[in-house]
Protein backbone atom coordinates (compact mmCIF):
# COMPACT_ATOMS: atom_id res chain seq x y z
CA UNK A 1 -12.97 -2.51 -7.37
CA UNK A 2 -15.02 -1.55 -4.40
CA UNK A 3 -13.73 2.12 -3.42
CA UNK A 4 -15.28 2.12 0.32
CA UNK A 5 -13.18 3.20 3.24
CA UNK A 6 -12.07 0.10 5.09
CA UNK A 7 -12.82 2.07 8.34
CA UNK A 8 -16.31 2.83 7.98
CA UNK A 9 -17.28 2.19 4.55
CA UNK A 10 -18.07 5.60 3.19
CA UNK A 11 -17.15 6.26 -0.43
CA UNK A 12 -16.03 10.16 0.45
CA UNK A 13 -12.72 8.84 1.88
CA UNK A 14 -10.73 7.00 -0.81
CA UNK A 15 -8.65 9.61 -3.04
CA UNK A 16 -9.85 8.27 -6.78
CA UNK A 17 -7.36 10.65 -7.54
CA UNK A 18 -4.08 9.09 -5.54
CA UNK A 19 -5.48 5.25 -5.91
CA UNK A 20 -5.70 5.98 -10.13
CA UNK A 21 -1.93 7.42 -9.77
CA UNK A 22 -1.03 4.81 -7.94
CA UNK A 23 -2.57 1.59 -9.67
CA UNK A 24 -0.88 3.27 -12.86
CA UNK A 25 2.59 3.72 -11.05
CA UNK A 26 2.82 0.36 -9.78
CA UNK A 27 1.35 -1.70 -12.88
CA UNK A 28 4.64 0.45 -14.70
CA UNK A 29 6.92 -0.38 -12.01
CA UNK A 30 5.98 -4.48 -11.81
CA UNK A 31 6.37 -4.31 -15.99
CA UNK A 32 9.73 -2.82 -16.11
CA UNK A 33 11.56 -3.17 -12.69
CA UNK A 34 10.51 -6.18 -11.31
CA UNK A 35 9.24 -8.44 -14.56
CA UNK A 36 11.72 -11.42 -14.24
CA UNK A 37 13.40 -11.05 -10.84
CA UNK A 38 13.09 -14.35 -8.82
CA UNK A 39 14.85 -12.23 -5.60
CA UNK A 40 12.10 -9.83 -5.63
CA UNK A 41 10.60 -10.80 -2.03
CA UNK A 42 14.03 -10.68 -0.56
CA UNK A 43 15.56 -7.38 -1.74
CA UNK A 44 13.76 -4.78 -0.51
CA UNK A 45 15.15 -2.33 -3.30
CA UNK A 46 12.97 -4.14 -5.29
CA UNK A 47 9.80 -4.91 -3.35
CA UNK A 48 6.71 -2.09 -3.96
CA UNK A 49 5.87 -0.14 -1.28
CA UNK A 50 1.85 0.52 0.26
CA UNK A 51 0.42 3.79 -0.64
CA UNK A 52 -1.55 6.08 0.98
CA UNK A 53 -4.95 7.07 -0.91
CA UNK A 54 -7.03 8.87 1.56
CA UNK A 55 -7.81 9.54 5.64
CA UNK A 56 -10.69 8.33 6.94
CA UNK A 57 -13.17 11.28 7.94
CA UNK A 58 -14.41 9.52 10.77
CA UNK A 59 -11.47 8.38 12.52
CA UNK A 60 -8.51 10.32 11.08
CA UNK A 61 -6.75 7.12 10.33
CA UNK A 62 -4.97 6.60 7.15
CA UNK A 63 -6.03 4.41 4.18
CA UNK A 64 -3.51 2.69 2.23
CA UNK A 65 -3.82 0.21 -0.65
CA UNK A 66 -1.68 -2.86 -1.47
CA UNK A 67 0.47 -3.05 -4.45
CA UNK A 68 0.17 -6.57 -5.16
CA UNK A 69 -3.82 -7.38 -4.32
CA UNK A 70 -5.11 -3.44 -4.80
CA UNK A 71 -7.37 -4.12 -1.87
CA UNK A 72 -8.01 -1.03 -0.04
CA UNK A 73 -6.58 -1.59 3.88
CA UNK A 74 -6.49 0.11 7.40
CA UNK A 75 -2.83 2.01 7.86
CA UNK A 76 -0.72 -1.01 8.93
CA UNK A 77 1.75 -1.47 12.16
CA UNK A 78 4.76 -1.41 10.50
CA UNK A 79 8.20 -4.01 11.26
CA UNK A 80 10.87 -1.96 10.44
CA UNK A 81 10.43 -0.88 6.69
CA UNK A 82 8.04 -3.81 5.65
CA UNK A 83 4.94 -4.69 6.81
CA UNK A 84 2.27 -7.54 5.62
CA UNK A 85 -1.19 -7.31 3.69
CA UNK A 86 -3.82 -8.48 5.57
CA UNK A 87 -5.91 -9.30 2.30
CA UNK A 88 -3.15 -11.32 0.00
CA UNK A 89 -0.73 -11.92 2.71
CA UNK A 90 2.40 -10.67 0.84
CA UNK A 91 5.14 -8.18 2.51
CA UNK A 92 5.55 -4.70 0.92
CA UNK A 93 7.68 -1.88 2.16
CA UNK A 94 5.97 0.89 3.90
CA UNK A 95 6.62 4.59 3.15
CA UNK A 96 9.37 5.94 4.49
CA UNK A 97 7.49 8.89 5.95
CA UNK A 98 5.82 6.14 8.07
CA UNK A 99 8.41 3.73 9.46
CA UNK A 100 9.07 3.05 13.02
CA UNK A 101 12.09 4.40 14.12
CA UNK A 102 14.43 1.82 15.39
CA UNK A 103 17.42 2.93 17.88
């Protein structure tokens, strides 16, 4: 896997750290909480979320990776609690922390 920032491409950016703990977390999670769930698109208790593995020390903007493709991606706009990877084009929740508020 290519670890280069997907803002400007430096290597200094991605967290090995945070992108190892999370590749780990999530292979765990789709072997014991999601392995034979047909629903798991539509119930978003059981869709993985993005994480966040670095900042960008150019631009300050926040680098997430997808839990289904791994590709390293710009911090998505988020709709509501899910948004969509640009790479594999499947919809994962987004952190709570970074949710839009709706009123």
């Amino acid at each position: 896997m290519e670890l280069r920032c997907p803002y400007c491409g430096s290597r200094s950016c991605v967290n090995e750290s945070a992108l190892s703990l999370f590749l780990r977390a999530s292979e765990r999670a789709a072997r014991y909480v999601v392995k034979g769930r047909d629903d798991v698109d539509e119930d978003p208790n059981f869709r993985p979320s993005f994480g966040e593995v670095g900042i960008c020390k150019e631009t300050s903007k926040r680098i997430w990776v997808c839990p289904y493709c791994h590709s390293l991606i710009p911090e998505l706009e988020p709709d509501g609690m899910t948004a969509r990877c640009p790479e594999c084009g499947r919809e994962a929740n987004v952190a709570p922390s970074r949710r839009k508020i709706v009123c």
